[in-house]
C-alpha atoms as a PDB file:
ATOM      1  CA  UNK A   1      10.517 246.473 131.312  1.00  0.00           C
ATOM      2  CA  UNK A   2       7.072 248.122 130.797  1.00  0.00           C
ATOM      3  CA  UNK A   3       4.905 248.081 128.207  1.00  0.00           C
ATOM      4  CA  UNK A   4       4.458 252.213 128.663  1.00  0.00           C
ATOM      5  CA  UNK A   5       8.251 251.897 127.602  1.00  0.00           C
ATOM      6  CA  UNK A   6       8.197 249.827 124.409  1.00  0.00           C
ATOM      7  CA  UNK A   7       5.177 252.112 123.164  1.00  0.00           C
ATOM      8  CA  UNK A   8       7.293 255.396 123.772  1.00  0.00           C
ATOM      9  CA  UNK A   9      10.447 253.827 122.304  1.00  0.00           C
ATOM     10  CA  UNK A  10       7.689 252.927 119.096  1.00  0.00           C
ATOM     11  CA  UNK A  11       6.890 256.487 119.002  1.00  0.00           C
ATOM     12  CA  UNK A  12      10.544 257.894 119.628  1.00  0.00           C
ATOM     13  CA  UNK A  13      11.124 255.910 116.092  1.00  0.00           C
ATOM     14  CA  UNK A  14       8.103 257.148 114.680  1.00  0.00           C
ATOM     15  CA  UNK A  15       6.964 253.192 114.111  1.00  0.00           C
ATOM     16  CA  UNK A  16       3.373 252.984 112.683  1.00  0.00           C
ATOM     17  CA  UNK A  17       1.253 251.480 114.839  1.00  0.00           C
ATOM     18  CA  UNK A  18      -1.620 249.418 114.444  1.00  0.00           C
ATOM     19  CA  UNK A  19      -4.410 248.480 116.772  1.00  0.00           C
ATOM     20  CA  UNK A  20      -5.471 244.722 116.721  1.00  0.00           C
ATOM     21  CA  UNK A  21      -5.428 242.194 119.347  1.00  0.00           C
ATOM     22  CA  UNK A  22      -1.840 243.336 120.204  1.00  0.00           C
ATOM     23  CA  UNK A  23      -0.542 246.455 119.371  1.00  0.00           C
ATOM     24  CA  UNK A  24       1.773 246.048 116.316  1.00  0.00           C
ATOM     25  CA  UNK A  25       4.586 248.308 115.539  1.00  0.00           C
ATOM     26  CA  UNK A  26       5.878 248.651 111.609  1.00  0.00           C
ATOM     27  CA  UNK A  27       9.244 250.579 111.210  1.00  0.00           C
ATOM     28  CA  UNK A  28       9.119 251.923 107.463  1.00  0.00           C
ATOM     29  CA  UNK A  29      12.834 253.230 105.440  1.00  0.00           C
ATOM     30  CA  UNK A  30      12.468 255.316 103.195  1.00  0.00           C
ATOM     31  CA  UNK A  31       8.523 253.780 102.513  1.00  0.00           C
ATOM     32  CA  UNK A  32       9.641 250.546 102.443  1.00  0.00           C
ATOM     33  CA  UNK A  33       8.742 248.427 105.493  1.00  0.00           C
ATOM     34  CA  UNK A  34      11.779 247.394 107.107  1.00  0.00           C
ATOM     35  CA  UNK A  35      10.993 245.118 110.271  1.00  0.00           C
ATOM     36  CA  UNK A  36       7.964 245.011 112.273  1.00  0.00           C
ATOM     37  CA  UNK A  37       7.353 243.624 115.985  1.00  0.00           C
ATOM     38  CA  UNK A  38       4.235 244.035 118.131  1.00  0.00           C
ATOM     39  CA  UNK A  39       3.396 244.437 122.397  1.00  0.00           C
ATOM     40  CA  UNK A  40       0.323 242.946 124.040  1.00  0.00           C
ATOM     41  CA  UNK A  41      -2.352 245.248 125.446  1.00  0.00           C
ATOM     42  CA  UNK A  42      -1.456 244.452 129.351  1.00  0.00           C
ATOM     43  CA  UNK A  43      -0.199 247.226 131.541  1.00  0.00           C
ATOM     44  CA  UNK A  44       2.617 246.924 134.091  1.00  0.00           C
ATOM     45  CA  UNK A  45       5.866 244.711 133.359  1.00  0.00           C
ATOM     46  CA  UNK A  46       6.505 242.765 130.075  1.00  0.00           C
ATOM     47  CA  UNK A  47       6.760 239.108 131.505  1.00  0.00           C
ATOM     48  CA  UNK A  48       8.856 236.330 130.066  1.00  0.00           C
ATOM     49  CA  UNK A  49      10.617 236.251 127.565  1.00  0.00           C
ATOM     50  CA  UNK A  50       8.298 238.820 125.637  1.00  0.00           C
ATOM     51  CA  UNK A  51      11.258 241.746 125.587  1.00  0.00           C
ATOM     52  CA  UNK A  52      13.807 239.434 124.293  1.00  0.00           C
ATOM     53  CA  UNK A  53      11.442 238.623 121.393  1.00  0.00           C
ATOM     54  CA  UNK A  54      11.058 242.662 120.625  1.00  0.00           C
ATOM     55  CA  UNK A  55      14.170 243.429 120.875  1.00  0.00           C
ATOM     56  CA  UNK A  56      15.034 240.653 118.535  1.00  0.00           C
ATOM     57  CA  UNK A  57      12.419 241.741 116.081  1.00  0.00           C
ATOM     58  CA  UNK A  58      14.103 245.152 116.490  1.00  0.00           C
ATOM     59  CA  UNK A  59      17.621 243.875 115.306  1.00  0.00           C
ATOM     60  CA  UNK A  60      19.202 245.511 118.538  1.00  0.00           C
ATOM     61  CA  UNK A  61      22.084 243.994 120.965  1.00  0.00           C
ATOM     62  CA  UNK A  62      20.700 243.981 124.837  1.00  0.00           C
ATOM     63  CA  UNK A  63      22.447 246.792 125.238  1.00  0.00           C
ATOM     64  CA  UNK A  64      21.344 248.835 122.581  1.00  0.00           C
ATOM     65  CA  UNK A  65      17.787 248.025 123.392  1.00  0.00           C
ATOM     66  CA  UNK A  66      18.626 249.262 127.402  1.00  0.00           C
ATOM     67  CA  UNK A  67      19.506 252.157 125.203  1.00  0.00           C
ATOM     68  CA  UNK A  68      17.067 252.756 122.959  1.00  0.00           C
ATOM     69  CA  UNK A  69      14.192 252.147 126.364  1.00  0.00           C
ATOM     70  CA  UNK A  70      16.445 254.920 127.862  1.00  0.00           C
ATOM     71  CA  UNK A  71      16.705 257.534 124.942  1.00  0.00           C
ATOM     72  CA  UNK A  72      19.597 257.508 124.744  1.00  0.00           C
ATOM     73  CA  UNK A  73      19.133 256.181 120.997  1.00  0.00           C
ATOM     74  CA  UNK A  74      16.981 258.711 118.432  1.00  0.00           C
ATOM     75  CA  UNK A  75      15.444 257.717 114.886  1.00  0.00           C
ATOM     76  CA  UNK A  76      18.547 258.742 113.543  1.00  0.00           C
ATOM     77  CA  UNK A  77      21.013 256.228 115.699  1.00  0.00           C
ATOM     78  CA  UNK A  78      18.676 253.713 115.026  1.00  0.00           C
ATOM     79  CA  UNK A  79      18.645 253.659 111.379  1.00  0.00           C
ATOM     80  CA  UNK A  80      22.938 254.159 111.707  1.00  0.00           C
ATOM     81  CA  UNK A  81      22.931 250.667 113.806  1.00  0.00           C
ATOM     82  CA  UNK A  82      20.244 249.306 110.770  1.00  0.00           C
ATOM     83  CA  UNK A  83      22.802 250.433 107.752  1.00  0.00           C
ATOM     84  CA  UNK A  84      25.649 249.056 109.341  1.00  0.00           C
ATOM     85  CA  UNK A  85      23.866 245.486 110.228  1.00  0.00           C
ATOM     86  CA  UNK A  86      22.900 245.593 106.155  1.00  0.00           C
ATOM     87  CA  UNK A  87      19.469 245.493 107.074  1.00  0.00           C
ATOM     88  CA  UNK A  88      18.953 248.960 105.149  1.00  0.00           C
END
């Protein structure tokens, strides 16, 4: 996985993003904050265990984050998978 992916997936879910020594993502419902995660500034592949961790943060199955990195997941989907986990 790239990090050019993670940061269009952040901006497919309109995610506010913050510049600081890593790139932090905040995912706001309804202007509350409802989860947050961040990605290094590196270019190239995500190594380790550094995609696990996001997609963790994001509160998404492995293959609803494949998903989401593929578009085939909007905004709307995401927030769907979000109610149903009672997360929002």
């Amino acid at each position: 996985m790239k990090t050019i992916d993670v940061l269009r997936t952040f901006d497919k879910l309109k995610m506010k993003i913050r510049e600081g020594r890593d790139t932090l993502a905040f995912f706001h419902y309804e202007d509350q904050l409802v989860l947050w995660t961040k990605v290094p500034h590196q270019r190239g592949e995500l190594k380790g265990k550094l995609p696990y961790y996001i997609r963790q943060q994001l509160k998404l199955t492995s293959t609803q984050f494949r998903q989401l990195i593929q578009c085939k997941i909007g905004r709307a989907e995401y927030i769907q998978i979000l109610k149903d986990k009672r997360i929002i």
